[in-house]
Every structure is written in C-alpha cells, then in structure tokens.
Protein backbone atom coordinates (compact mmCIF):
# COMPACT_ATOMS: atom_id res chain seq x y z
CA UNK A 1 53.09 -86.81 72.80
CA UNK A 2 50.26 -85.43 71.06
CA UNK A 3 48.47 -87.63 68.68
CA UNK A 4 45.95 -86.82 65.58
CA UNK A 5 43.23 -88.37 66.24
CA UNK A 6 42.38 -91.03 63.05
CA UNK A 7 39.35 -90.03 60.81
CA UNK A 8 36.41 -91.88 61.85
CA UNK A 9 34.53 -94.00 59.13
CA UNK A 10 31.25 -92.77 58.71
CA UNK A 11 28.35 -95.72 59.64
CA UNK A 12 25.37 -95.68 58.04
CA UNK A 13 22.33 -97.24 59.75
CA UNK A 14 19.90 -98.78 57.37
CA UNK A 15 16.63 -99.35 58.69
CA UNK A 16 14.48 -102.63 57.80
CA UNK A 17 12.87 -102.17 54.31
CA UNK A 18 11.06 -105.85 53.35
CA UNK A 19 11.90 -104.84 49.54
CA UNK A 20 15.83 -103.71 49.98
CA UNK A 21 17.38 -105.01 53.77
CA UNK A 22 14.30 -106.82 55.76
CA UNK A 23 16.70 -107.24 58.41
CA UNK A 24 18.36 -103.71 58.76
CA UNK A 25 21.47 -103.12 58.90
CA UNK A 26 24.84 -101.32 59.26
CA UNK A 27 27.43 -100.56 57.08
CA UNK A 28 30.95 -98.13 57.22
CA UNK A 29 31.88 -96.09 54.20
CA UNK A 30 35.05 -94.08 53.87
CA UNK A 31 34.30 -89.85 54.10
CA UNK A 32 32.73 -89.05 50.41
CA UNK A 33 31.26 -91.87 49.42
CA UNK A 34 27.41 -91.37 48.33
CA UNK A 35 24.77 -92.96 50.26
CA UNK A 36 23.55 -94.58 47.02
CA UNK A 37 27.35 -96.19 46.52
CA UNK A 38 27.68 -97.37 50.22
CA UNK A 39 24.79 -99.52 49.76
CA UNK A 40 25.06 -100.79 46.27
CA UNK A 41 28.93 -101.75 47.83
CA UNK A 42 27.24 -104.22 50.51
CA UNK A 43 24.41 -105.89 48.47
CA UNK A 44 21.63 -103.57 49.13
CA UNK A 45 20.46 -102.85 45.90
CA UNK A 46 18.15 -99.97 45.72
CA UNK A 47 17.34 -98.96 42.25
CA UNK A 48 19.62 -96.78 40.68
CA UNK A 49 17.84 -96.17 37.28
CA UNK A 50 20.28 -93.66 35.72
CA UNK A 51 23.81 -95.56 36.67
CA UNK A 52 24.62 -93.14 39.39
CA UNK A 53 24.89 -90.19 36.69
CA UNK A 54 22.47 -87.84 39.04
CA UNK A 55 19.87 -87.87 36.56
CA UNK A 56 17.08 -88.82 37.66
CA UNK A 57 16.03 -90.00 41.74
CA UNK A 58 15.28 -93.47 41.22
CA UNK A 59 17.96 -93.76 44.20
CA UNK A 60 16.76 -90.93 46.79
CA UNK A 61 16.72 -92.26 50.30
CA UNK A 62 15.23 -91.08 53.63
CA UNK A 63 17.82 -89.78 55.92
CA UNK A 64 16.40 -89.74 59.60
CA UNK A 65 19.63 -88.84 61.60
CA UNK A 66 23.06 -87.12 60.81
CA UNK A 67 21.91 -84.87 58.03
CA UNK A 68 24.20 -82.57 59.47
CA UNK A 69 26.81 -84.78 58.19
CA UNK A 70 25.71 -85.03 54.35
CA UNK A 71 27.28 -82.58 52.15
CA UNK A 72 25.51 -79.67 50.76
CA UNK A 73 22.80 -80.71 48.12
CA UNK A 74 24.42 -79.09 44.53
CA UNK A 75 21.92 -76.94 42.66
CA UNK A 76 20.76 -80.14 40.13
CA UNK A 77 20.42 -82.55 43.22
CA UNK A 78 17.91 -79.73 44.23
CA UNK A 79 15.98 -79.25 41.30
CA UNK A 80 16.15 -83.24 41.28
CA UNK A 81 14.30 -83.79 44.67
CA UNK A 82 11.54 -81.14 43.82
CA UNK A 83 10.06 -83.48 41.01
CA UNK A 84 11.09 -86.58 43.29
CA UNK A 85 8.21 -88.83 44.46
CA UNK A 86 8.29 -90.14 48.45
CA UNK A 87 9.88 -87.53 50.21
CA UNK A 88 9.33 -86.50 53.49
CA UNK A 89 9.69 -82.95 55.27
C-alpha cells in the first residue's frame, strides 16, 4: 500500500537574541505562515511597527539557513528591504 507521505511542519530555529529570545529557541509553523507571525504566535515579540500590513520593516529578520524554503520576496517586500536598516548580504 502506498502511502502520501504527511506535509512536514516547517521549524524555525531562532537563535539567542538578549532583547527578543535570550535563550533561543524553536518553534513549528504550519506551510505559509510568515516568519514575523510564527514568532509573535509563541511570545517572541519582535517589533512589528506597521501591524503586519508590509509597510514598513520594523519586523525584517536574518535568515541564516533554509532560504531556499521562503517564498519569493513580492516586488514591495523588495523595494521594502532596500531602505531597510541591518541587513546582511
């Protein structure tokens, strides 16, 4: 009997931060969830200035592995990130 495999919940690793999660942690979101959601959901509360609208990057985070598994930036997530201050290449 062949069997579907079940969807796999996607784990996000978040590293210490003494503001936002001095321990580090991990947490599982279901498939489409933002980043941004998946941590407000388990009590790490990075800022979020515009309410999750996408306009502004108050919320931008650092992703160090699985980029691969983000979806595609949309043109104004883009245009966003350019004026956003932090990033790394």
């Amino acid at each position: 009997m062949n069997r579907t495999p079940e969807p796999t919940t996607p784990i996000i690793k978040i590293l210490p931060h003494v503001e936002y999660c001095p321990e580090g942690t991990e947490v599982s979101a279901p498939a489409g969830t933002s980043i941004c959601e998946a941590l407000l959901d388990n009590q790490i509360n990075i800022e979020h200035a515009c309410d999750l609208s996408c306009a502004c990057t108050t919320c931008h985070v650092i992703v160090r592995e699985g980029f691969d598994s983000l979806n595609e930036l949309d043109d104004n997530e883009e245009e966003l990130l350019d004026r956003a201050w932090g990033l790394e290449p």
